[in-house]
Protein backbone atom coordinates (compact mmCIF):
# COMPACT_ATOMS: atom_id res chain seq x y z
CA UNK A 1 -116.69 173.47 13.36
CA UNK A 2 -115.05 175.25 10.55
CA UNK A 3 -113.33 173.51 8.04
CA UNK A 4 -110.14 175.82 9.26
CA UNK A 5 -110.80 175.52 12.49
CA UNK A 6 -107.22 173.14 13.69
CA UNK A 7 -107.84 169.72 14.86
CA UNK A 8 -105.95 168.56 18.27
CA UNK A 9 -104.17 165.41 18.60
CA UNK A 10 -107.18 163.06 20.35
CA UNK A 11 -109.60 164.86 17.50
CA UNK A 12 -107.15 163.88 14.47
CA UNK A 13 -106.76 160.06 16.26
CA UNK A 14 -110.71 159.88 16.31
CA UNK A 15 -110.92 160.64 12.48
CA UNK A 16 -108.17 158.85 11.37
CA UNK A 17 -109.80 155.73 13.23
CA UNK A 18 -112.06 155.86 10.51
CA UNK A 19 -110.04 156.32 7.77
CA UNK A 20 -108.48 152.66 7.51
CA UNK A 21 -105.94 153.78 4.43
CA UNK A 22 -104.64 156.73 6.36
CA UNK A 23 -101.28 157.31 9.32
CA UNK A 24 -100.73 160.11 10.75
CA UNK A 25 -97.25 161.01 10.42
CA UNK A 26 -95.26 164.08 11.80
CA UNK A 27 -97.43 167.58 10.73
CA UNK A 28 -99.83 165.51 8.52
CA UNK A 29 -101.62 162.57 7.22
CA UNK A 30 -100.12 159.81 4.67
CA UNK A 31 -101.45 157.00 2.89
CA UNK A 32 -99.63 154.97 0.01
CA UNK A 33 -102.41 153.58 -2.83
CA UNK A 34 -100.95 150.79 -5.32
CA UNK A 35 -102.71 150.65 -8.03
CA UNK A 36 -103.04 147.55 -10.59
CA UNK A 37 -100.63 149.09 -13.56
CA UNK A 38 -99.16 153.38 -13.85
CA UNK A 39 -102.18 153.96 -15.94
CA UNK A 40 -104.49 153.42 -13.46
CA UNK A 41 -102.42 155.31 -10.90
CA UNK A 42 -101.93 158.36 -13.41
CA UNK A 43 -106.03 158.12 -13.53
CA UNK A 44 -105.87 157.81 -9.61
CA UNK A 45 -103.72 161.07 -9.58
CA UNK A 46 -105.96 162.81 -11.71
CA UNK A 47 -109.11 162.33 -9.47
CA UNK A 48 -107.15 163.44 -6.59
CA UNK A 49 -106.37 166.82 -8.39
CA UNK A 50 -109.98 166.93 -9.39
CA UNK A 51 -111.23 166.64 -5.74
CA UNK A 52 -108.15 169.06 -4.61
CA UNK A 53 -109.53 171.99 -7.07
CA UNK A 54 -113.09 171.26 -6.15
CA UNK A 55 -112.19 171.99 -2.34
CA UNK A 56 -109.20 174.29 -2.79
CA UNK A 57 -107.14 172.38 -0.77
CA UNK A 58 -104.15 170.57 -2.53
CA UNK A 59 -102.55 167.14 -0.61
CA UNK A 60 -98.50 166.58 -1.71
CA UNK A 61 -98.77 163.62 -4.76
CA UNK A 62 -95.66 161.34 -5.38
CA UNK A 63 -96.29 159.15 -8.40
CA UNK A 64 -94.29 156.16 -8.83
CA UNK A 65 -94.78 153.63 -10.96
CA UNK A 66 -97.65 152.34 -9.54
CA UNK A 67 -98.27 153.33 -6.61
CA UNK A 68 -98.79 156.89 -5.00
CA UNK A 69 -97.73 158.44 -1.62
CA UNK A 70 -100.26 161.39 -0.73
CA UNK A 71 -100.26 163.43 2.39
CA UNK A 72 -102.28 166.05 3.50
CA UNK A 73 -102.24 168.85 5.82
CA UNK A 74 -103.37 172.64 6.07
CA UNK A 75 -100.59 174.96 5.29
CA UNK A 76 -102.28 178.29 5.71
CA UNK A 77 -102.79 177.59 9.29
CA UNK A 78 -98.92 176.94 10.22
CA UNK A 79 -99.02 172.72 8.73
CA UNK A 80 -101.65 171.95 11.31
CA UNK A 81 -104.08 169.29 10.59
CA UNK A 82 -108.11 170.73 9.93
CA UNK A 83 -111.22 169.18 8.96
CA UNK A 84 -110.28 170.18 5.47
CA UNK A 85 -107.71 167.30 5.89
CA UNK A 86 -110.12 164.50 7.00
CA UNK A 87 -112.50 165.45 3.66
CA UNK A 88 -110.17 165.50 1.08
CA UNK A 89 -108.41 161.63 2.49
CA UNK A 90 -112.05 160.68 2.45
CA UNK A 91 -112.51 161.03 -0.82
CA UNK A 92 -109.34 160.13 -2.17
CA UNK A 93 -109.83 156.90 -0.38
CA UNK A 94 -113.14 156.00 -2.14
CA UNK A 95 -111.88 156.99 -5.32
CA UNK A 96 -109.10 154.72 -4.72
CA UNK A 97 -111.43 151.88 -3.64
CA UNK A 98 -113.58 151.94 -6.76
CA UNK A 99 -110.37 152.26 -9.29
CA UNK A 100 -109.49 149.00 -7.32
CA UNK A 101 -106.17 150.49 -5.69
CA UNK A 102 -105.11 148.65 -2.73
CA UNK A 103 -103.81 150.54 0.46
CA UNK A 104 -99.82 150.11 1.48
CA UNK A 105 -100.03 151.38 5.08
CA UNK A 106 -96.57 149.84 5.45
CA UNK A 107 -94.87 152.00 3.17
CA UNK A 108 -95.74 155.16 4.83
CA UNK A 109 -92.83 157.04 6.10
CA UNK A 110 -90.89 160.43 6.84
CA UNK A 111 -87.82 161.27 7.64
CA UNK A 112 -86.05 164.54 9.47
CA UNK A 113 -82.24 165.50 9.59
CA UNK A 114 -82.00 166.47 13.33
CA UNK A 115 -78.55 168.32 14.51
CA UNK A 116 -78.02 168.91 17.90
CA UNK A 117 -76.96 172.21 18.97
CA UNK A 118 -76.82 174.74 21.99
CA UNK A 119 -77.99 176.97 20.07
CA UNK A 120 -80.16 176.81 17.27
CA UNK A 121 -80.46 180.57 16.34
CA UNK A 122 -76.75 180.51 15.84
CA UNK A 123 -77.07 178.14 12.74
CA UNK A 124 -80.17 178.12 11.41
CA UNK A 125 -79.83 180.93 8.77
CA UNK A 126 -76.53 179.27 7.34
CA UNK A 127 -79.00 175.96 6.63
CA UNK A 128 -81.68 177.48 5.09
CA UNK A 129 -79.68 179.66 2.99
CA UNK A 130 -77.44 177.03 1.93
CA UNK A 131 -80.20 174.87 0.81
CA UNK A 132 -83.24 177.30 0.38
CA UNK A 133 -85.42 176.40 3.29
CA UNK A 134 -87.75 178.68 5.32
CA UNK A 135 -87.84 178.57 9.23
CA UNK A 136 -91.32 177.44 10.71
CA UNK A 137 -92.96 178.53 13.52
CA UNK A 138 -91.64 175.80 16.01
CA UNK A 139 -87.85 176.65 14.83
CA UNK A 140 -87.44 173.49 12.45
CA UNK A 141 -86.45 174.42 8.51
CA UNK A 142 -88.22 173.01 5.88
CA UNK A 143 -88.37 172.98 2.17
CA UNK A 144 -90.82 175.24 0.67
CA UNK A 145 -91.43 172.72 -2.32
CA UNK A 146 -92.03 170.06 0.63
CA UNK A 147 -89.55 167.38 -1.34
CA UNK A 148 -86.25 167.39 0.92
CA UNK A 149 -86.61 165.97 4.14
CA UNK A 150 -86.69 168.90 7.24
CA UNK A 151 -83.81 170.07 9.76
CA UNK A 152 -84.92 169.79 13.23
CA UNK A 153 -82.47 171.53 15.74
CA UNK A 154 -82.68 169.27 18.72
CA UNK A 155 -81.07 171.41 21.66
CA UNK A 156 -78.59 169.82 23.82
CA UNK A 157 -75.94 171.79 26.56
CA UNK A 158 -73.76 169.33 25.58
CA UNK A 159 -73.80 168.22 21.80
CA UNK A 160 -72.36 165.14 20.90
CA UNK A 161 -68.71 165.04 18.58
CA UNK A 162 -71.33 164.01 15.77
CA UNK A 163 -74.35 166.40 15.87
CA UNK A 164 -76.44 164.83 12.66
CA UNK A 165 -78.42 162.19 12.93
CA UNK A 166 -82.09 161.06 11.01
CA UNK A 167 -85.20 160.66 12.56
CA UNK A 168 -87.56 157.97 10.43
CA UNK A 169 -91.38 158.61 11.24
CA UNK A 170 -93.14 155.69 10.66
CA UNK A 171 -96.89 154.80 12.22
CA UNK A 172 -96.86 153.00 15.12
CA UNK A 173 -98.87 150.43 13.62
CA UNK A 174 -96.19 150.00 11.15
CA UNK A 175 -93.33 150.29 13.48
CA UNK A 176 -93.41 147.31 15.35
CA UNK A 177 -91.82 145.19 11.75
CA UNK A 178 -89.32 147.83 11.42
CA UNK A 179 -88.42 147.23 14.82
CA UNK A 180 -88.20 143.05 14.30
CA UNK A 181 -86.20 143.88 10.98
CA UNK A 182 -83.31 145.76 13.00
CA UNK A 183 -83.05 143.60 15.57
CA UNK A 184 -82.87 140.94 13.28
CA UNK A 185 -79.63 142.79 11.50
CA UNK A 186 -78.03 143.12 14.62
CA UNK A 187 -78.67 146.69 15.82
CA UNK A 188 -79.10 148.15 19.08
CA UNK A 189 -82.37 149.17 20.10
CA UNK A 190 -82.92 151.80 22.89
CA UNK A 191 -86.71 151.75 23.89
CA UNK A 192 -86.34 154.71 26.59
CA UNK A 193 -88.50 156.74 25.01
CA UNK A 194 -90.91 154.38 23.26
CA UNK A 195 -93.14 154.31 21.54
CA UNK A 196 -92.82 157.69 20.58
CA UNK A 197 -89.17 157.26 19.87
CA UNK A 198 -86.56 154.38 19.48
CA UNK A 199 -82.64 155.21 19.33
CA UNK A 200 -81.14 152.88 16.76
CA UNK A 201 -77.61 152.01 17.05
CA UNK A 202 -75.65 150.35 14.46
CA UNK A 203 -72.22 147.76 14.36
CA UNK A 204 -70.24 150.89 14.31
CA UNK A 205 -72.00 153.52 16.80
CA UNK A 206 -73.77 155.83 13.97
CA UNK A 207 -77.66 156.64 14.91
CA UNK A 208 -80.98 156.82 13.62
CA UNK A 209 -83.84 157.57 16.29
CA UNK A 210 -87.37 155.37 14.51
CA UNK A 211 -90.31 157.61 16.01
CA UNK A 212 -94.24 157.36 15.71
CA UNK A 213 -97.11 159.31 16.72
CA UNK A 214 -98.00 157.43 19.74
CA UNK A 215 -97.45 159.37 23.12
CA UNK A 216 -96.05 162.49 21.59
């Protein structure tokens, strides 16, 4: 296999079964490292651009404080996941392991702005011009520096009065104490299209859907 060769769903599942530290998440794979003080994490970051020049292959790095949220995918082959992927969390993970960082699992997350619309090509130029996003190949916009969240255009023949709502990707190993916390605040859960999706409705009828990779 070629290390550009693109990975299906059951092939990424099988890897990422034996990567412990690492979710997949929507277009990618994320893991969150906590480190014991920002040093150590600035020294984590700096092994992880060390390992990204060696292999020409560069994972998104948010530093904060003391803990980093990396994901990974293959941009030159339309965002897909690749075996390229798979060797670079590999050996972020071990460096993180012998600096002594600690995986977060639970603190992995994405999120999406999805707006319903009968027609998507009708819009979609008026987003990404207004906030400088490029179309992708399956329609959604997205941020070319890969920091805002993306626009999804759900279609629907019959949009709803408000068209915007979020979409929070979480794993589903991670989703099930999201889950307990909202029903614990008192909002309405709509498991029709679990686990791969979860329409949350709060006290006063505004939406979030909570997906995961599972079933999609």
């Amino acid at each position: 296999m070629s290390d550009t060769d693109i990975l299906d769903n059951q092939q990424v599942r099988e890897y990422v079964q034996e990567l412990p530290d690492w979710r997949i998440v929507t277009g990618a794979i994320s893991a969150v490292f906590e480190a014991k003080t920002a040093a150590e994490a600035i020294k984590l970051f700096g092994l992880i651009a060390s390992a990204a020049e060696i292999d020409n292959h560069h994972p998104d790095v948010d530093w904060r404080y003391n803990r980093l949220f990396v994901s990974t995918t293959s941009h030159d082959v339309g965002s897909a996941l690749t075996t390229r992927d798979i060797a670079l969390a590999t050996k972020i993970s071990e460096h993180a392991q012998n600096l002594g960082a600690i995986a977060r699992p639970e603190l992995i997350s994405s999120m999406e702005i999805v707006i319903d619309t009968d027609s998507a090509e009708a819009i979609s130029a008026q987003w990404a011009a207004g906030l400088g996003y490029t179309e992708q190949d399956d329609g959604s916009l997205a941020d070319p520096h890969r920091r805002m969240p993306a626009i999804w255009f759900q279609k629907t023949q019959s949009p709803n009065p408000n068209r915007l709502h979020l979409d929070l990707w979480k794993p589903y190993s991670e989703s099930h104490a999201v889950l307990d916390k909202l029903d614990a605040s008192g909002a309405t859960a709509d498991h029709k299209y679990a686990p791969s999706c979860v329409v949350i409705t709060d006290a006063q009828g505004n939406r979030f859907c909570l997906c995961t990779e599972k079933d999609r």
